[in-house]
Protein backbone atom coordinates (compact mmCIF):
# COMPACT_ATOMS: atom_id res chain seq x y z
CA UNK A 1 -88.13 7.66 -18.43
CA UNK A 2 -89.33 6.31 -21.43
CA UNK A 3 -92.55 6.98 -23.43
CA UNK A 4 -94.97 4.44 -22.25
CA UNK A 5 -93.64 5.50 -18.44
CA UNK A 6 -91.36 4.27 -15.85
CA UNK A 7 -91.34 0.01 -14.84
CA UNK A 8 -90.14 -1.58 -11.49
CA UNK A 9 -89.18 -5.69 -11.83
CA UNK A 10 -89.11 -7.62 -8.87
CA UNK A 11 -87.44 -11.14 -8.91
CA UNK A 12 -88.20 -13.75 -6.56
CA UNK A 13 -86.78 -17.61 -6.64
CA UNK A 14 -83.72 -18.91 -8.47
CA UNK A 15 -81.34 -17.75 -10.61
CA UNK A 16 -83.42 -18.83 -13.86
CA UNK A 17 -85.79 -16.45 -12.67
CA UNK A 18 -83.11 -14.05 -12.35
CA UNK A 19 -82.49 -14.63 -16.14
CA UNK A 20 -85.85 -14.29 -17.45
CA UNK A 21 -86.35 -11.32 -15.69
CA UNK A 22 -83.47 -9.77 -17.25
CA UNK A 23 -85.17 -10.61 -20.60
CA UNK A 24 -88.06 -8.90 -19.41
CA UNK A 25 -86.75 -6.08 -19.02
CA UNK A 26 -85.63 -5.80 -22.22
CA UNK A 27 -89.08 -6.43 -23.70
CA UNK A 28 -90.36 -3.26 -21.48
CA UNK A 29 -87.72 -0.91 -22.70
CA UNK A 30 -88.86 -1.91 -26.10
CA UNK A 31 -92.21 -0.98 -25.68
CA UNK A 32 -91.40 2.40 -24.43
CA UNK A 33 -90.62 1.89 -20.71
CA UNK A 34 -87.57 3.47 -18.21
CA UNK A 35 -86.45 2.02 -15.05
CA UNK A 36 -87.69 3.37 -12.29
CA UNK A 37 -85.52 4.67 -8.98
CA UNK A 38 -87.83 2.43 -6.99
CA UNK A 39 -91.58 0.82 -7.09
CA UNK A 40 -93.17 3.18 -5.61
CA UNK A 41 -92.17 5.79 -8.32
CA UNK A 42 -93.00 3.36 -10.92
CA UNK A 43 -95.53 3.09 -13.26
CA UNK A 44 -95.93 -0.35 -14.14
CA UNK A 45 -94.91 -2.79 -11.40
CA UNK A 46 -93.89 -6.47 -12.47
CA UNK A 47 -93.34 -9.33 -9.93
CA UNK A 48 -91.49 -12.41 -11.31
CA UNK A 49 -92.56 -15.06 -8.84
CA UNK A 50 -91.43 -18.35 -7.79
CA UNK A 51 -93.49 -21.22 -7.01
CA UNK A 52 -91.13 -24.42 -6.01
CA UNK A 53 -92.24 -24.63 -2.52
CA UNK A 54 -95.17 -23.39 -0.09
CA UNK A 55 -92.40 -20.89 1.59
CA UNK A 56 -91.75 -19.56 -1.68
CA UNK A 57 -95.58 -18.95 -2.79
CA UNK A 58 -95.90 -17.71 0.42
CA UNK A 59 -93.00 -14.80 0.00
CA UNK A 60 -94.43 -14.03 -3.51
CA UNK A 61 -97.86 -13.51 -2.37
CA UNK A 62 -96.87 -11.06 0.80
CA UNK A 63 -94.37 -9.25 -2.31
CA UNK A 64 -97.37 -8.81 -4.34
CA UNK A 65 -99.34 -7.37 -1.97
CA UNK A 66 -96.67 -5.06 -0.54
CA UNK A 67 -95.82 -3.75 -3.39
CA UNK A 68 -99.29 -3.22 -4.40
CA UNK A 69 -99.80 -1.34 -1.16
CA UNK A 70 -96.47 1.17 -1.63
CA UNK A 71 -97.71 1.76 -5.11
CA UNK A 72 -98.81 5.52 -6.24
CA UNK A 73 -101.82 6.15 -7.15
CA UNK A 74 -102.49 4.75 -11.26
CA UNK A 75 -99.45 2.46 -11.10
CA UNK A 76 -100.35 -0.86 -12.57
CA UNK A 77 -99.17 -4.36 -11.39
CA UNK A 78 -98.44 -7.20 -13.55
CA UNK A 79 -97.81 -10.99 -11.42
CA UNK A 80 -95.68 -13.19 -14.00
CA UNK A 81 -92.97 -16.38 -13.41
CA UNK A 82 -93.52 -19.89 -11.83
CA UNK A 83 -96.35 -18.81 -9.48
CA UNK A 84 -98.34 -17.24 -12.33
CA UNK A 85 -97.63 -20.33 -14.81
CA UNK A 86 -99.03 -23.06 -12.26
CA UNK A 87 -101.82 -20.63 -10.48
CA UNK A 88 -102.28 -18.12 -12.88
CA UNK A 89 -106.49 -18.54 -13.11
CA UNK A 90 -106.66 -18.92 -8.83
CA UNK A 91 -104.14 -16.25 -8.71
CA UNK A 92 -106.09 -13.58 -10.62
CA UNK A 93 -109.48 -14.12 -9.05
CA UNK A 94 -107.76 -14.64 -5.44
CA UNK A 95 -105.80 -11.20 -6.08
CA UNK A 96 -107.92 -8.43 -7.52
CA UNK A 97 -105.01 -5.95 -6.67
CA UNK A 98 -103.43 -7.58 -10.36
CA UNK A 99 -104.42 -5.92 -12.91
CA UNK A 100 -102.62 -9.14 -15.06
CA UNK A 101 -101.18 -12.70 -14.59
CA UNK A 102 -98.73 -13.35 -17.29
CA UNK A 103 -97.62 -16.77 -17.50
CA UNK A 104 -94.71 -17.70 -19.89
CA UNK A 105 -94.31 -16.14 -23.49
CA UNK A 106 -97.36 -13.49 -22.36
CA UNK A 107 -95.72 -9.39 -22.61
CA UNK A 108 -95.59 -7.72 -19.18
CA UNK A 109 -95.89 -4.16 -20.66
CA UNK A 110 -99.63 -3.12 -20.13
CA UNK A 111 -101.55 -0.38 -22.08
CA UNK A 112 -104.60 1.15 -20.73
CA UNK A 113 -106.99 -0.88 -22.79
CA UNK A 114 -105.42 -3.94 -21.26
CA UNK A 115 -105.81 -3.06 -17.86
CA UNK A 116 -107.78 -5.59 -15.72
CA UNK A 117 -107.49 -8.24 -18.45
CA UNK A 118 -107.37 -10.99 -15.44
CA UNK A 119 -104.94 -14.02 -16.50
CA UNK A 120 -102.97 -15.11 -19.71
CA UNK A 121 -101.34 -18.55 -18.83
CA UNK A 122 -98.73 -20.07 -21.29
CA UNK A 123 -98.65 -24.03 -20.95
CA UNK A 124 -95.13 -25.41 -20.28
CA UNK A 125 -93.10 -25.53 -23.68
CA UNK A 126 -92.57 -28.77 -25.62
CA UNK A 127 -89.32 -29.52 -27.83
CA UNK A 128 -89.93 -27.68 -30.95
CA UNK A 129 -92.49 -25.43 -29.94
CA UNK A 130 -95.79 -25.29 -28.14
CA UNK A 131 -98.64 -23.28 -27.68
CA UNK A 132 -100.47 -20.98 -24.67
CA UNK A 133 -103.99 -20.89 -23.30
CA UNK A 134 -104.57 -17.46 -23.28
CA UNK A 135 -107.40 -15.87 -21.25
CA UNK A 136 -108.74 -12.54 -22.31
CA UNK A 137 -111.14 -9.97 -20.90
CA UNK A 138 -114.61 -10.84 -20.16
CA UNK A 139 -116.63 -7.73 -20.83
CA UNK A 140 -118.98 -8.62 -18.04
CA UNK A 141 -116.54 -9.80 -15.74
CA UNK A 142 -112.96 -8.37 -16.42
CA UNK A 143 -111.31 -10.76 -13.88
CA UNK A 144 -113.12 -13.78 -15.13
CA UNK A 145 -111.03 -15.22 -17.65
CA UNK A 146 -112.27 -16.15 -21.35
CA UNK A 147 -110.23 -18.52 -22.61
CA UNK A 148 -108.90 -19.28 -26.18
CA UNK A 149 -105.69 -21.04 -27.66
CA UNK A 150 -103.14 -18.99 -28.87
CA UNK A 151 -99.58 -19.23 -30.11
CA UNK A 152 -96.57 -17.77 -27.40
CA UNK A 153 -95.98 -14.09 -28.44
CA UNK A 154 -92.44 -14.50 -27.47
CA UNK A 155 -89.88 -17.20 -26.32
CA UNK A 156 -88.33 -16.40 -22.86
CA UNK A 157 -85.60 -18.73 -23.55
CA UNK A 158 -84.57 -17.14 -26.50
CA UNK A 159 -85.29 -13.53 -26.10
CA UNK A 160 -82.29 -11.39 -26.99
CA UNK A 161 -80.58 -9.80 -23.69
CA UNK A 162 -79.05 -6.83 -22.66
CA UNK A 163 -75.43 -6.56 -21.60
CA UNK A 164 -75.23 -7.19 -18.03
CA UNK A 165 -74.78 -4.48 -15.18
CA UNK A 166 -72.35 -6.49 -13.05
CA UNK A 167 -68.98 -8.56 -13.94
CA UNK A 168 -70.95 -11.62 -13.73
CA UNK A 169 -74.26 -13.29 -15.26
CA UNK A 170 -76.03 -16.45 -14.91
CA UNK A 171 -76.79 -17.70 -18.18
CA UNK A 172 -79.67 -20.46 -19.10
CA UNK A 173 -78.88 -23.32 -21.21
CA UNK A 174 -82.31 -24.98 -20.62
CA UNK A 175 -85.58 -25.12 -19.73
CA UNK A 176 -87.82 -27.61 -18.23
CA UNK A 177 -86.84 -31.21 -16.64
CA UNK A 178 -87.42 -34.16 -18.15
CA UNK A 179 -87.00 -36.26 -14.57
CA UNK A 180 -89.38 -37.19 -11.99
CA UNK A 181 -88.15 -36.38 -8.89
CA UNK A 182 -90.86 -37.22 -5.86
CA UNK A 183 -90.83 -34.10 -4.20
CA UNK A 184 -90.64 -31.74 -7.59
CA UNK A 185 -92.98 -29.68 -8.95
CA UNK A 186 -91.23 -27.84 -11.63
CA UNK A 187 -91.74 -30.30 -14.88
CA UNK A 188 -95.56 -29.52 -14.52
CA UNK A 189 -94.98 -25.92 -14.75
CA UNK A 190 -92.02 -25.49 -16.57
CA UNK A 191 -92.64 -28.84 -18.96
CA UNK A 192 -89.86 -31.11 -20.48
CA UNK A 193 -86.27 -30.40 -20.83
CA UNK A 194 -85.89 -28.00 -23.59
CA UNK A 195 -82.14 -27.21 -24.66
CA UNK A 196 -80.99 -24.03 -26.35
CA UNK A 197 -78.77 -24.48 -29.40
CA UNK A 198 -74.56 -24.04 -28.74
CA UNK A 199 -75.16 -21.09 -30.70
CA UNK A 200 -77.46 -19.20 -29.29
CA UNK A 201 -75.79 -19.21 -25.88
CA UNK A 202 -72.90 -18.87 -27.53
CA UNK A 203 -74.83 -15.11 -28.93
CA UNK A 204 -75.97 -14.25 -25.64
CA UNK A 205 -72.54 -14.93 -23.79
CA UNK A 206 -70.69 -13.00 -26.42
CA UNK A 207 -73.33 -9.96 -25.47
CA UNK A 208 -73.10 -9.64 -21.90
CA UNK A 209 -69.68 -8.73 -21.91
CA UNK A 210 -68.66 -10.19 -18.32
CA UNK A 211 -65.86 -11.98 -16.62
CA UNK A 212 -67.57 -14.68 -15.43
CA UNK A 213 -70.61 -16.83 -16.89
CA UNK A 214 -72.29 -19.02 -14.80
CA UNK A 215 -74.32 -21.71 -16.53
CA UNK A 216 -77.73 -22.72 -14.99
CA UNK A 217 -80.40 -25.43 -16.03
CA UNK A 218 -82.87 -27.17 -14.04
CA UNK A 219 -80.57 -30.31 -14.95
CA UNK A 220 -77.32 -28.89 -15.98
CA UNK A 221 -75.34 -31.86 -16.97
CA UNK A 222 -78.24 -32.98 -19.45
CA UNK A 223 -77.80 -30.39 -21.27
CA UNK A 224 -78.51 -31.41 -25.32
CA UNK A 225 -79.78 -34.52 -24.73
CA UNK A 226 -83.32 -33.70 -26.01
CA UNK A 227 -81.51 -32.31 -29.25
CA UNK A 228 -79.42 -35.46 -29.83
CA UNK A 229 -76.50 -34.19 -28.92
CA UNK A 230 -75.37 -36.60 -25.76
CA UNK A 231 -72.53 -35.51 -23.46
CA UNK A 232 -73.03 -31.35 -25.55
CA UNK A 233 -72.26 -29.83 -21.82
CA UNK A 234 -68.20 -30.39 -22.19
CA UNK A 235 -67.97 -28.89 -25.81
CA UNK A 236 -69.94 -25.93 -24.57
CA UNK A 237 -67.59 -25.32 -21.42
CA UNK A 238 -64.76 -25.23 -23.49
CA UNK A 239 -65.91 -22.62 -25.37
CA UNK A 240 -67.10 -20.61 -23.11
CA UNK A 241 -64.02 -20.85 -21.00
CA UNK A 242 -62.00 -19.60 -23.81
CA UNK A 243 -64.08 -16.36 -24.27
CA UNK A 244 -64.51 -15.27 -20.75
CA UNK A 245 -62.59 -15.60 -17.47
CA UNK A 246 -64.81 -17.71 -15.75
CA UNK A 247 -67.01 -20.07 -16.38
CA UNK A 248 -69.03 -22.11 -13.37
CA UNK A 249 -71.68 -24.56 -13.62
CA UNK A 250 -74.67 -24.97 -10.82
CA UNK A 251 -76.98 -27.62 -10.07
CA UNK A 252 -75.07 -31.29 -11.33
CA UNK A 253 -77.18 -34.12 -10.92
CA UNK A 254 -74.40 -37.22 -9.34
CA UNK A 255 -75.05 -39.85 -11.57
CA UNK A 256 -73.94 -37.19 -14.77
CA UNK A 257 -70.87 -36.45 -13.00
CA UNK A 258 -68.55 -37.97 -15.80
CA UNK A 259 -64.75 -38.10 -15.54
CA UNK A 260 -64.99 -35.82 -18.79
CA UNK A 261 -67.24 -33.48 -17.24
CA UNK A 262 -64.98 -33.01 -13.86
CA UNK A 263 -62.09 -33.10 -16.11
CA UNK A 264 -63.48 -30.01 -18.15
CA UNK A 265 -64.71 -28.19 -15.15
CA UNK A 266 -61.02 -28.10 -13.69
CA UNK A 267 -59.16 -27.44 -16.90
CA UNK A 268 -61.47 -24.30 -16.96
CA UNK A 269 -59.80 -23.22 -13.46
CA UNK A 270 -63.27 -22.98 -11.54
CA UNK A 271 -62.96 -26.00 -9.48
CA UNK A 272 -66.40 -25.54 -8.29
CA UNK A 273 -68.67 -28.79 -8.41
CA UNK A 274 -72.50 -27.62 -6.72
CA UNK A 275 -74.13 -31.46 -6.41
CA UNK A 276 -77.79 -32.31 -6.49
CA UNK A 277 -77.82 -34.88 -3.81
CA UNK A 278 -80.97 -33.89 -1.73
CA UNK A 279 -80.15 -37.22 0.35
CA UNK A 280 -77.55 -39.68 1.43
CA UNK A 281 -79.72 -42.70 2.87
CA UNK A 282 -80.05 -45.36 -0.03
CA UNK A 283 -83.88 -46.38 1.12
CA UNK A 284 -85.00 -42.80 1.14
CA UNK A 285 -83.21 -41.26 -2.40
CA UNK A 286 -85.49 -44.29 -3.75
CA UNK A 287 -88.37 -42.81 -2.21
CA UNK A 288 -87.12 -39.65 -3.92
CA UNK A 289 -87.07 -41.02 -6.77
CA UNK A 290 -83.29 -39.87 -7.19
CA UNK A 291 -80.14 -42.05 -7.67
CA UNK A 292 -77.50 -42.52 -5.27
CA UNK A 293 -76.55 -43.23 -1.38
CA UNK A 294 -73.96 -42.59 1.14
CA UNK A 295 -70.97 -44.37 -0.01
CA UNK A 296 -71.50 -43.54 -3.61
CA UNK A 297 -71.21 -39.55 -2.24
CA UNK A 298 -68.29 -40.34 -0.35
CA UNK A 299 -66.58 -42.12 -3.18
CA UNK A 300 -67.75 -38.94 -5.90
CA UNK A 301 -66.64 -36.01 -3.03
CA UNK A 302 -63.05 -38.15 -2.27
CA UNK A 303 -62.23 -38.87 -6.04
CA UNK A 304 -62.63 -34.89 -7.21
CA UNK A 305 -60.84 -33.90 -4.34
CA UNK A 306 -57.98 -36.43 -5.40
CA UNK A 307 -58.34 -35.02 -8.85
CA UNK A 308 -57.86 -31.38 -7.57
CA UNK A 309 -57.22 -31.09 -3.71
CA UNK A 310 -58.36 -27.70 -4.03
CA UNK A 311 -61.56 -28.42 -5.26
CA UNK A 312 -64.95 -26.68 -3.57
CA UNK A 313 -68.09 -28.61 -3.05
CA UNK A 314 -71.48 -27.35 -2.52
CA UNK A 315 -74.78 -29.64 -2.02
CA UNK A 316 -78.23 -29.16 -0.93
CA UNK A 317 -80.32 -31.52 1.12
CA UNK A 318 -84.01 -31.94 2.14
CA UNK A 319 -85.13 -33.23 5.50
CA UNK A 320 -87.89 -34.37 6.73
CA UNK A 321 -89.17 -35.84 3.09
CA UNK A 322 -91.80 -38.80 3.90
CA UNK A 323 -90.40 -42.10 5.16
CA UNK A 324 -87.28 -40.04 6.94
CA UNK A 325 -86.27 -42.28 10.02
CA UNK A 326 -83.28 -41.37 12.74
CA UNK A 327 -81.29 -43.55 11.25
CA UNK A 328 -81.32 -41.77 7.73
CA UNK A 329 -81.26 -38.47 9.46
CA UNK A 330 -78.00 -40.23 11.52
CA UNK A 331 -76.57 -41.01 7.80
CA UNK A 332 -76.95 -37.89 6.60
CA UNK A 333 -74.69 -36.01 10.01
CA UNK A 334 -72.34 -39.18 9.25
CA UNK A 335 -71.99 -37.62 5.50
CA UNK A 336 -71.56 -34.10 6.26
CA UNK A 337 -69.21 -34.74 8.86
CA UNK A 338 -67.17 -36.97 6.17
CA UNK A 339 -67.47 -35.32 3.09
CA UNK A 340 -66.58 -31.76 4.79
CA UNK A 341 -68.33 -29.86 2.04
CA UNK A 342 -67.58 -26.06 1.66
CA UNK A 343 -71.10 -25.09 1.55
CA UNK A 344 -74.53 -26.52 1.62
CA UNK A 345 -78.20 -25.61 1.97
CA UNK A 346 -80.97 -27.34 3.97
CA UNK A 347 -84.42 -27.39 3.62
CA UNK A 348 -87.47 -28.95 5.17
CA UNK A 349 -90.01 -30.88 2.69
CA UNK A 350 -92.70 -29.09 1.18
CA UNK A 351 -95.56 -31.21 -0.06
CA UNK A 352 -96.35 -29.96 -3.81
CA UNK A 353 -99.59 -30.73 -5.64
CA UNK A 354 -99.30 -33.08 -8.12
CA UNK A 355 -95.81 -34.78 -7.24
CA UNK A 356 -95.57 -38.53 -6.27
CA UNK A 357 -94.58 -37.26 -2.47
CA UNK A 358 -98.03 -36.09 -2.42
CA UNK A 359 -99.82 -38.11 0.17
CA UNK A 360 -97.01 -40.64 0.83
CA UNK A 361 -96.76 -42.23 3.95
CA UNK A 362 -94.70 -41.50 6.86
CA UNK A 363 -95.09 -38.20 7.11
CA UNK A 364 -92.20 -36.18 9.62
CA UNK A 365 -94.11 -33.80 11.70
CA UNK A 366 -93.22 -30.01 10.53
CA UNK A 367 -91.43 -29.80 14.13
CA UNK A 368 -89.13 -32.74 13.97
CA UNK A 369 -87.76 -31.72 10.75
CA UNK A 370 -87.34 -28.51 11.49
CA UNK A 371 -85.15 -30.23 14.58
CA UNK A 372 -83.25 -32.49 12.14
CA UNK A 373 -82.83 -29.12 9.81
CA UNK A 374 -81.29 -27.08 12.37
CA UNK A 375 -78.77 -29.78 13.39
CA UNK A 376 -77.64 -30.68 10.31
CA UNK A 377 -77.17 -27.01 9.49
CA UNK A 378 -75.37 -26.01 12.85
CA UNK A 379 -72.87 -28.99 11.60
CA UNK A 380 -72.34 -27.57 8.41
CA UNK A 381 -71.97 -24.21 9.16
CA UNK A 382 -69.10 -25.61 11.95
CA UNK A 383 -67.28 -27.62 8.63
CA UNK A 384 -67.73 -23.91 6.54
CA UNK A 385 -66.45 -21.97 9.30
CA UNK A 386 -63.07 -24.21 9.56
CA UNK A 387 -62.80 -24.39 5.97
CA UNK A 388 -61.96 -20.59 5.27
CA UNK A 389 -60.21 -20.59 7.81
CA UNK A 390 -58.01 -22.94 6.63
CA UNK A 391 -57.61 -20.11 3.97
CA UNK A 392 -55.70 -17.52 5.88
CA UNK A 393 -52.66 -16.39 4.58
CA UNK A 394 -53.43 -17.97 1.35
CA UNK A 395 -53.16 -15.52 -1.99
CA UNK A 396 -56.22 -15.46 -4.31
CA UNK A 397 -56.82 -14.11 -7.46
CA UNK A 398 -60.63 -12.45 -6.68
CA UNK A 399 -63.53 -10.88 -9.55
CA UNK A 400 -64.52 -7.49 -7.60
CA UNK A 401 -68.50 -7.90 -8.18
CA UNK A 402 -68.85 -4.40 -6.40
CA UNK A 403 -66.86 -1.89 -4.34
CA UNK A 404 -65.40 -3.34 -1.57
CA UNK A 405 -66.68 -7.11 -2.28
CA UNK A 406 -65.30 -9.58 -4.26
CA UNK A 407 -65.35 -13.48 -4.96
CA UNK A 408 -62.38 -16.40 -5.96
CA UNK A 409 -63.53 -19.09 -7.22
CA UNK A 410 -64.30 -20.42 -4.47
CA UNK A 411 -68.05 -18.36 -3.82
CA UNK A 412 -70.55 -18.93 -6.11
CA UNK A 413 -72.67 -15.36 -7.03
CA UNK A 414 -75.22 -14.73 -4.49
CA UNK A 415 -75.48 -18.20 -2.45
CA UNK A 416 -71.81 -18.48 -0.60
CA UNK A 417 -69.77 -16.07 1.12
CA UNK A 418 -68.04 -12.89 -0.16
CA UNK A 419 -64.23 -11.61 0.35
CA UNK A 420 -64.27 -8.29 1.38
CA UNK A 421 -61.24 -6.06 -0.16
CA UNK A 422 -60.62 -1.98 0.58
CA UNK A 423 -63.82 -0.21 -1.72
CA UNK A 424 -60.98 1.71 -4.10
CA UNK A 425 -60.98 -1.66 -6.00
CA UNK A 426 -62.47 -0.84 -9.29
CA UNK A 427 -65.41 -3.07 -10.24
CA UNK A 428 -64.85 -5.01 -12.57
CA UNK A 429 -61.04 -6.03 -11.81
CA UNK A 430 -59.75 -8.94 -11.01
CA UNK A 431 -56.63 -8.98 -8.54
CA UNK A 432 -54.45 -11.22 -6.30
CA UNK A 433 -55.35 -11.04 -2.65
CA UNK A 434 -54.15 -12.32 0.43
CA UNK A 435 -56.36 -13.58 3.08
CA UNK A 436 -56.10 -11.90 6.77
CA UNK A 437 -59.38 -13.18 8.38
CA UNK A 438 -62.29 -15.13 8.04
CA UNK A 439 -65.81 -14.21 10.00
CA UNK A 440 -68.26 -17.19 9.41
CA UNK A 441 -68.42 -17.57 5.65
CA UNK A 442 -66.92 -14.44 4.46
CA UNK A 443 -63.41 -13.63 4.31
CA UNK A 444 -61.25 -10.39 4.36
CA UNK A 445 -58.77 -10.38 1.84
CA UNK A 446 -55.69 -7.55 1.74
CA UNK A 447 -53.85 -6.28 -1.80
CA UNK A 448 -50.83 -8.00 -2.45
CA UNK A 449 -47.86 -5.38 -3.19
CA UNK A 450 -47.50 -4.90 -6.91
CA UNK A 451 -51.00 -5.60 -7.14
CA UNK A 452 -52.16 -1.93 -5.64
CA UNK A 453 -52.34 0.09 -9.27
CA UNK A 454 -55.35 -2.32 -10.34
CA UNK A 455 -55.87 -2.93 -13.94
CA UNK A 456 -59.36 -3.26 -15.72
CA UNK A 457 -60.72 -6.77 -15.59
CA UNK A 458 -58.82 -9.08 -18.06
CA UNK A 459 -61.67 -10.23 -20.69
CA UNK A 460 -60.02 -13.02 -23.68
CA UNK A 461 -60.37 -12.04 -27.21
CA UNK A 462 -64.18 -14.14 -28.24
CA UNK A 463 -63.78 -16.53 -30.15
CA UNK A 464 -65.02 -15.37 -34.57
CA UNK A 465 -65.58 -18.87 -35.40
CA UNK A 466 -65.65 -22.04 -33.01
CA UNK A 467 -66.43 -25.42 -33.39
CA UNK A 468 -68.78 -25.76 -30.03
CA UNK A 469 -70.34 -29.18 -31.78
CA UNK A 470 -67.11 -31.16 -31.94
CA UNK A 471 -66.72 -33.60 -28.50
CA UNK A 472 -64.70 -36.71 -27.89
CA UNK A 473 -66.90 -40.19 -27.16
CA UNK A 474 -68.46 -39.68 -23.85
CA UNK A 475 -66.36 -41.29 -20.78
CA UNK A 476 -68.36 -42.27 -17.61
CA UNK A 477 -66.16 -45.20 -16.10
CA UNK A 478 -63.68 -43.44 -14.59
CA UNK A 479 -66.10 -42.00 -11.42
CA UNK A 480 -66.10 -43.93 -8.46
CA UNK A 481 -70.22 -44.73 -7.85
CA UNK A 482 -71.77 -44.21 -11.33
CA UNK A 483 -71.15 -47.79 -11.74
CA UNK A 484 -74.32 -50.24 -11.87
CA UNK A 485 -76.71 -47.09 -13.72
């Protein structure tokens, strides 16, 4: 335990969140504080929430107020992330079990003195810099905030990091979005697209010390753009593919797919392509206020697949957005059913306050999309089911992420299935294994002989000095669908 006592961080929401959290931590150990075994035993309690959708608020409220409820006696509990940024005054006077609402570039760590300070909200980061509205204590009123402008204490982007505790680690280029998707809420919290430099990631990845790096934005494949450095994503892969074992990207928007980019993503050996399509039905993506339609999708899924016939494809989709007829619904089963995606997510609309969805008409009663939700998913979890089992007998080569479990490249961290191996795998390792069965999305994989004395997981000498700046023209014609942008 450290000096200033023991700290408990809960995460909530996306892997970004995951990230920052992780940098979190690292600011409490520096002001004095250990891990704790669990919250209750903790002295200082931290909730990193998320606050894309009403079911999301909703699970970080009920967190807060559990873990409020298991603390002991003295502990003190700090609400932080999306939720905090976007409600942090409401949130403090709605919740007076916080003792503080930290919005971004605000310390977690609490002393004494700064118990019961009420709210500190940072506004969403510009390029080149920005500033907070902090709120302070009110003598008078200690959960009434008292505002005053104030420069960030800290940058969460670019906070130094620990070495990860797993063989794996998201890593976050970016922050912010700089589109204006319908149903999004996320550039009024988290503010315009803000790119890290190549070599700062570059640090960071270098200090993990992990197998596989998987590279996360809000808009992945704009990555740079904002620095004036167009098409920066496919110098960046490179590198990092030549100082770890893996490298996988999340979250693609369709209309950034260049043949470069796909072309990089397979030369890494991660054939993994996770597509932002929300939508197949022309009419409605416009209503979105996002590019694309069926046939483009088909065209984008087919070519890759033609490129690498091994290639995995994951997508996530929104139903029930306003303006959703039968017949787009009907599209959207027609896609599924043609593409034959490896994984995808579904998710009924959630009306957000301030986006252009907000108030639009043709509103889908909560029921019927929950209706068109559950058939589209029973389809796609029919398509997942046949597609590893189409995998039996094959031989992988898998990352062991913990005893007994293990990924190919195949399952993304967290979101897709696992391949469950005997536990005497060390973690860490990565080893050829053949498939025997497949339950659902997870597979059971067996050693392959010659394989059973496993050796420690094969890391690349980094790289002392790269070039990550140097990139060819940027190439976008050779993608079916991208045409007419």
């Amino acid at each position: 335990m450290g000096s200033a006592g023991s700290y408990w961080l809960e995460t909530l929401g996306c892997p970004k969140n995951q990230v920052d959290s992780e940098k979190l931590a690292g600011t409490l150990r520096e002001a004095g504080y250990g891990r704790a075994c669990s919250a209750d035993q903790a002295d200082l309690i931290v909730v990193n929430t998320c606050a894309f959708i009403e079911a999301a608020r909703e699970e970080s409220v009920d967190t807060i107020l559990e873990l409020s409820d298991a603390r002991r006696p003295g502990a003190r509990l700090v609400v932080t992330g999306c939720m905090a940024q976007r409600y942090g005054a409401e949130l403090a006077k709605a919740m007076p079990e916080v003792d503080l609402v930290a919005g971004f570039g605000v310390p977690v760590a609490l002393s004494p003195r700064r118990r019961n300070c009420g709210v500190a909200v940072g506004l969403p980061y510009r390029a080149g810099g920005g500033s907070i509205l902090e709120a302070g204590c009110d003598e008078e009123h200690p959960r009434v905030a008292a505002n005053s402008i104030a420069i960030p204490s800290f940058d969460l982007l670019e906070l130094e990091r620990p070495p990860a505790g797993s063989p794996w680690a998201y890593v976050k280029v970016a922050e912010g979005c700089d589109r204006s998707c319908g149903f999004c809420a996320i550039p009024s919290f988290r503010g315009r697209q803000r790119s890290r430099r190549p070599e700062s990631i570059l640090k960071e990845v270098e200090g993990l010390g992990v197998a596989e790096v998987v590279l996360v934005a809000q808009d992945l494949a704009s990555y740079g753009r904002d620095l004036g450095m167009a098409d920066a994503l496919v110098p960046l892969v490179e590198t990092i593919a030549s100082m770890v074992s893996r490298v996988r990207l999340l979250y693609l928007y369709p209309s950034s797919l260049s043949e470069e980019l796909v072309n990089t993503i397979l030369g890494t050996g991660v054939a993994y392509f996770d597509l932002s399509l929300q939508h197949v039905s022309r009419t409605l993506l416009r209503r979105m206020r996002r590019w694309g339609s069926m046939d483009r999708f088909v065209e984008q899924v087919a070519w890759i697949r033609a490129q690498e016939p091994g290639a995995v494809l994951r997508s996530s989709f929104i139903l029930g957005y306003p303006g959703e007829t039968e017949e787009d619904h009907d599209q959207l089963l027609e896609f599924l059913d043609a593409a034959q995606l490896d994984w995808g997510g579904f998710f009924a609309f959630s009306e957000e306050e301030g986006t252009y969805a907000q108030g639009l008409d043709g509103k889908v009663p909560s029921e019927l999309a929950m209706e068109r939700l559950r058939e589209c998913s029973e389809l796609q979890d029919r398509i997942t089911t046949k597609r590893r089992e189409d995998l039996l007998g094959d031989v992988v080569e898998i990352l062991v992420d913990a005893p007994g479990e293990g990924r190919s490249y195949r399952e993304a961290p967290e979101i897709d299935g696992v391949i469950h191996i005997p536990q005497s795998v060390p973690t860490g390792s990565m080893v050829d294994v053949r498939i025997v069965s497949a339950s659902g999305p997870d597979l059971v994989g067996e050693l392959v002989q010659g394989d059973l004395v496993c050796q420690l997981a094969h890391r690349r000498r980094y790289l002392e000095e790269s070039d990550p700046l140097a990139r060819a023209d940027p190439v976008v014609g050779g993608v079916p669908g991208l045409a007419g942008l």
